[in-house]
C-alpha atoms as a PDB file:
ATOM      1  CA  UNK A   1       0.000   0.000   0.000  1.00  0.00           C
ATOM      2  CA  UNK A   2       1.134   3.261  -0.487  1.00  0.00           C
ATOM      3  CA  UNK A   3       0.168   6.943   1.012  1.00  0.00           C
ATOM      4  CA  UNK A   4       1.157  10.311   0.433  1.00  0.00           C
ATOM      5  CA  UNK A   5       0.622  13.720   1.415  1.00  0.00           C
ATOM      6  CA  UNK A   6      -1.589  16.467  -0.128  1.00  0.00           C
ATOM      7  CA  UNK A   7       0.605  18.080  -2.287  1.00  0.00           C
ATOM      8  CA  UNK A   8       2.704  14.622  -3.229  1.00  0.00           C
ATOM      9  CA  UNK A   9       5.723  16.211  -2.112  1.00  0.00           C
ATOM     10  CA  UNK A  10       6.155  13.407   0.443  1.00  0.00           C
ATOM     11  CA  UNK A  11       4.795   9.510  -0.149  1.00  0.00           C
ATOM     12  CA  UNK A  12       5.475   6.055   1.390  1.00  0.00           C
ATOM     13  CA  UNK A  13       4.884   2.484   1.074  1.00  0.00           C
ATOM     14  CA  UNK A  14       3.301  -0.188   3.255  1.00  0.00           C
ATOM     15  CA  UNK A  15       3.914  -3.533   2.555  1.00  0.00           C
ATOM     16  CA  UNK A  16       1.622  -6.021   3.409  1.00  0.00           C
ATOM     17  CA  UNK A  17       0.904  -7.478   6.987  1.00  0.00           C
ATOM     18  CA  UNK A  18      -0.090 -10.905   7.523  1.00  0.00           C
ATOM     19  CA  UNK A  19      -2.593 -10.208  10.377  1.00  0.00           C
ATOM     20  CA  UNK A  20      -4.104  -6.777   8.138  1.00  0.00           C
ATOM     21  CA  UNK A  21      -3.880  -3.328   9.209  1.00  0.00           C
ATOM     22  CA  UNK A  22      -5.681  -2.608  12.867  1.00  0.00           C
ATOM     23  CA  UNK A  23      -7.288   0.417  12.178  1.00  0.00           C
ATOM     24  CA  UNK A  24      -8.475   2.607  15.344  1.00  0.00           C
ATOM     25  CA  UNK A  25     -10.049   5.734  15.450  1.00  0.00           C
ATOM     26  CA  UNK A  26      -8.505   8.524  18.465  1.00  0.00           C
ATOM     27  CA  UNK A  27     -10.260  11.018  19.891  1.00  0.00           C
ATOM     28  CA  UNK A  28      -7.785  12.661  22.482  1.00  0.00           C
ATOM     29  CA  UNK A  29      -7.071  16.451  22.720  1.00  0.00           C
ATOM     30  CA  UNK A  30      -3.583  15.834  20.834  1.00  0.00           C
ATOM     31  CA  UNK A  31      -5.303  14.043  17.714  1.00  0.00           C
ATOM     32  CA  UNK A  32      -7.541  16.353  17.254  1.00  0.00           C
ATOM     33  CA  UNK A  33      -5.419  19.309  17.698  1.00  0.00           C
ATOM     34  CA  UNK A  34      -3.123  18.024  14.989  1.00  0.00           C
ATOM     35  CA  UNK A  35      -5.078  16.825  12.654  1.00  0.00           C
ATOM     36  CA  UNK A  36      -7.883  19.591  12.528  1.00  0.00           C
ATOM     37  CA  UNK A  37     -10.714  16.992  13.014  1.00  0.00           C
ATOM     38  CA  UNK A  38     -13.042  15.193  15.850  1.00  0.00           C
ATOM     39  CA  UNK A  39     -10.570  12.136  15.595  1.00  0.00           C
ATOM     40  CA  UNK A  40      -7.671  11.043  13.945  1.00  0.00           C
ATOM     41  CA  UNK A  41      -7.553   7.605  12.064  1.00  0.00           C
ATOM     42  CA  UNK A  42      -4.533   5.378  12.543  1.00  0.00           C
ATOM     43  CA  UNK A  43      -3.184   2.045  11.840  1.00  0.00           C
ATOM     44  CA  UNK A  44       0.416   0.908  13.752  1.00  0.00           C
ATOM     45  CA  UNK A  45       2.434  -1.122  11.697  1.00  0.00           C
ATOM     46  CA  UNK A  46       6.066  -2.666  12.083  1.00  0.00           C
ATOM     47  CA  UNK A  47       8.873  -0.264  11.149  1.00  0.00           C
ATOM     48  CA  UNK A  48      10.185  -3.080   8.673  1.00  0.00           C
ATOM     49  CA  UNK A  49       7.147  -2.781   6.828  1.00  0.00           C
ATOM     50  CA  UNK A  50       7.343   1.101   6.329  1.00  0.00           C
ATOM     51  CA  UNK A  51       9.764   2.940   3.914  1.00  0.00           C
ATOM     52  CA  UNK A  52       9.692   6.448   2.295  1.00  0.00           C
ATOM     53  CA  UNK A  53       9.468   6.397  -1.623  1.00  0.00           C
ATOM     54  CA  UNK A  54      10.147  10.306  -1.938  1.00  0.00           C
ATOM     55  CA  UNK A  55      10.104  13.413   0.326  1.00  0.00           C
ATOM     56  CA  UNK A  56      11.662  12.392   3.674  1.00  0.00           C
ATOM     57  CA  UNK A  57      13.947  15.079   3.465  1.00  0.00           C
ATOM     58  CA  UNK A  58      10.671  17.663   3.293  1.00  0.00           C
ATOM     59  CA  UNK A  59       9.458  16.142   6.222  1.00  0.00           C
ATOM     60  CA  UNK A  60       9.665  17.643   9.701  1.00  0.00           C
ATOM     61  CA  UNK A  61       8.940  16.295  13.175  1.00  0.00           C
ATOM     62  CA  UNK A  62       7.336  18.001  15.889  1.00  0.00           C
ATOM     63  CA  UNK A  63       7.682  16.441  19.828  1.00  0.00           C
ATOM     64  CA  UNK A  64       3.584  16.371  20.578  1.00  0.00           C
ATOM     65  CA  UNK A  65       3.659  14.797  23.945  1.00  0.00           C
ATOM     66  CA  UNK A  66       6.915  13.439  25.788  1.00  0.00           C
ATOM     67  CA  UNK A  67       8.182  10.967  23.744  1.00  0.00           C
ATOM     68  CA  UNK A  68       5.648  10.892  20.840  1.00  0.00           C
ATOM     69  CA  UNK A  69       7.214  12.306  17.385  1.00  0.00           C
ATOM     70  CA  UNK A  70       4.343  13.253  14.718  1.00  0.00           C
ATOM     71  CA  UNK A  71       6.077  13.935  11.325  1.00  0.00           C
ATOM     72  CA  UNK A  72       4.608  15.766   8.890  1.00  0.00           C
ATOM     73  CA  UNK A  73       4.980  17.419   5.197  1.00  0.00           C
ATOM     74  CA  UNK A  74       6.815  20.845   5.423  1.00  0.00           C
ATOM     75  CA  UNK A  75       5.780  22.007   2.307  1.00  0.00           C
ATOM     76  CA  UNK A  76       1.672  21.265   2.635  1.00  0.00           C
ATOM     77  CA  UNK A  77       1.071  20.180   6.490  1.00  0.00           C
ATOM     78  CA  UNK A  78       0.264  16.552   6.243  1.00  0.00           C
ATOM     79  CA  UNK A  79       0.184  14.670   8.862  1.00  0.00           C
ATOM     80  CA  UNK A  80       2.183  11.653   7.927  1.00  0.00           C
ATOM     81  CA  UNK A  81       3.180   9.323  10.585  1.00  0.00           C
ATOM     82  CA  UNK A  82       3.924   9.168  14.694  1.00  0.00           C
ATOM     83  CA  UNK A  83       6.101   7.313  16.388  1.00  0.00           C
ATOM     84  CA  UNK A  84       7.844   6.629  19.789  1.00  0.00           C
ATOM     85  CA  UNK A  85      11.293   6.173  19.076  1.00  0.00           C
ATOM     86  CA  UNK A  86      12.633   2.995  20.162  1.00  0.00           C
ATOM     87  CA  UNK A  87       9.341   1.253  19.838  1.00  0.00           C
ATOM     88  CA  UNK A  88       8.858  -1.130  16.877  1.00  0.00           C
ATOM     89  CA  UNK A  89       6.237   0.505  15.546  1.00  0.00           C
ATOM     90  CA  UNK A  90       4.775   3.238  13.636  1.00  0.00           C
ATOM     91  CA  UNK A  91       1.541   5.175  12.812  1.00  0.00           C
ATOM     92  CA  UNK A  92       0.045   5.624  10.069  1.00  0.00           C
ATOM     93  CA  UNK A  93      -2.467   8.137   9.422  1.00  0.00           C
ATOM     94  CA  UNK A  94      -4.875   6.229   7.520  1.00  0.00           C
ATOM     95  CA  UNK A  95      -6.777   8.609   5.421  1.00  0.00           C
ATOM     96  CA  UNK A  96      -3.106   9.396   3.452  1.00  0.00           C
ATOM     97  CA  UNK A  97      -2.845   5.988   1.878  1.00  0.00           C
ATOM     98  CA  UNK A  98      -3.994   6.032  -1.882  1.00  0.00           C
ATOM     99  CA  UNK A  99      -6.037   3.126  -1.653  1.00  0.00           C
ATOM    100  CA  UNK A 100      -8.601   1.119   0.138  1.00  0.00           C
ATOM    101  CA  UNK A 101      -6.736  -0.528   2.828  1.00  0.00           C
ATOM    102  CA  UNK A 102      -9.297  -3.582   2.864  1.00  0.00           C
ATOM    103  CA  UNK A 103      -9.712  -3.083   6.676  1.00  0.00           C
ATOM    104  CA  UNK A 104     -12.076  -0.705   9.115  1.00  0.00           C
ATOM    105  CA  UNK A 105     -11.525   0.559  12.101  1.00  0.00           C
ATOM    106  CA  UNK A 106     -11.954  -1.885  14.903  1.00  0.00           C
ATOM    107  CA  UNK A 107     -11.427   0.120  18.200  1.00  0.00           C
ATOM    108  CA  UNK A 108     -12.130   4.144  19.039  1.00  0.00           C
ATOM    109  CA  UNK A 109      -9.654   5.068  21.820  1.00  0.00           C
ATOM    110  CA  UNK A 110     -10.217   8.610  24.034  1.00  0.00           C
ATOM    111  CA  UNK A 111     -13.976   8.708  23.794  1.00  0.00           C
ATOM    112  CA  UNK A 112     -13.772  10.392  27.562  1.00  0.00           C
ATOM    113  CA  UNK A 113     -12.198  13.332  25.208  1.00  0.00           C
ATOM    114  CA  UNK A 114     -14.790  13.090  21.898  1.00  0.00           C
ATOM    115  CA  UNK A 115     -16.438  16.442  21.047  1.00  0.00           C
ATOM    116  CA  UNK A 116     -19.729  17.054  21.515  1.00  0.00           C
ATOM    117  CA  UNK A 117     -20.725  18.250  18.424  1.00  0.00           C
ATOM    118  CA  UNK A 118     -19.613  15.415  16.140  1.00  0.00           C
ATOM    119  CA  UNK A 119     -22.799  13.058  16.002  1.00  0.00           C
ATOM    120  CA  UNK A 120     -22.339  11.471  12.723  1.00  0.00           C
ATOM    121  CA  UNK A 121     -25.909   9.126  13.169  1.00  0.00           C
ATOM    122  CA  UNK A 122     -27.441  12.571  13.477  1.00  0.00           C
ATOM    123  CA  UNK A 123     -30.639  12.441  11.340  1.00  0.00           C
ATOM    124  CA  UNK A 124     -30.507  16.289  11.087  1.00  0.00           C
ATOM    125  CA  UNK A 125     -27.202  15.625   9.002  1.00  0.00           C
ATOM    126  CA  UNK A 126     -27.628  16.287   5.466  1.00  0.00           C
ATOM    127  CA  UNK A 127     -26.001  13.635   3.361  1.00  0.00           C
ATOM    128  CA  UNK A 128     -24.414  14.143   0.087  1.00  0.00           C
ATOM    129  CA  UNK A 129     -22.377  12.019  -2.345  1.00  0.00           C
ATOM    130  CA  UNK A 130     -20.410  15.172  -3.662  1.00  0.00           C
ATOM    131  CA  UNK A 131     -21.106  19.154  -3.042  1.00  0.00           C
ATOM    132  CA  UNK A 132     -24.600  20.064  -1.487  1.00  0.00           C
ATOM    133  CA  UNK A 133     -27.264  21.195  -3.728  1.00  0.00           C
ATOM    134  CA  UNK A 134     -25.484  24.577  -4.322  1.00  0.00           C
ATOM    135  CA  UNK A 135     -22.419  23.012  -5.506  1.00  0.00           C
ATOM    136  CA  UNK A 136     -20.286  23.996  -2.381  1.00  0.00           C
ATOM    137  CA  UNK A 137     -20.265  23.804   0.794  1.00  0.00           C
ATOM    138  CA  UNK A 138     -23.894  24.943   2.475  1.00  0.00           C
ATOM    139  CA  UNK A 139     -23.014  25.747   6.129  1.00  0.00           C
ATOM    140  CA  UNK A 140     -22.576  29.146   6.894  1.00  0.00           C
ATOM    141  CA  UNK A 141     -21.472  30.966   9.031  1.00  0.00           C
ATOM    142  CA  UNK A 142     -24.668  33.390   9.871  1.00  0.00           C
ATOM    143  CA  UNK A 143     -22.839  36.078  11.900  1.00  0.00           C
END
């Protein structure tokens, strides 16, 4: 499998587990602080199985927590991977890879720290394959 950032600058490669990738969804302050987003998605896999193909030199790390490295594209932001150093694996932010991994998330960790305002069985969610009706983006701000 292989992932990449948003502007391509930076990409990697996966190769294949036995077991599949474990995806889990994360919910704590830090994720979601980083990534922008209610939760960030994640898979750990061995550092023998991950390689760069291009772009590790336009990656930078930042220290997010003692201990826990979260690299990222300098050029467009991406959140690539995080890792503990020393530990034998790394993490992979999920929605980067360029294809289907073949998996779905199987656990949601730091629900305690979930926002409150991201209810996605909501029925008062409008639901759209592409752009709303208006052909972009229909919330508002009404201020």
């Amino acid at each position: 499998m292989k992932g990449s950032c948003l502007c391509g600058a930076v990409a990697y490669e996966v190769s294949p587990l036995a077991s599949g990738l474990h995806i889990g969804l994360c919910s704590c302050r830090s994720c979601r602080k980083a990534h922008a987003a209610p939760f960030n998605v994640y898979a750990s896999v061995p550092r023998e199985n991950f390689r760069w193909l291009r772009g590790e030199d336009k990656t930078r790390i930042y220290e997010s927590s003692p201990g826990k490295n979260r690299h990222f594209c300098s050029v467009c932001g991406s959140q690539l991977v995080a890792e503990h150093p020393g530990e034998s694996n790394v993490l992979l932010r999920v929605a980067l890879l360029d294809e289907d991994p073949g998996a779905r998330p199987v656990e949601h960790i730091f629900r305690s720290q979930q926002v409150p305002w991201c209810d996605w069985e909501s029925d008062a969610i409008a639901r759209y394959e592409e752009w709303g009706p208006s052909g972009e983006p229909t919330a508002r701000n009404t201020q």
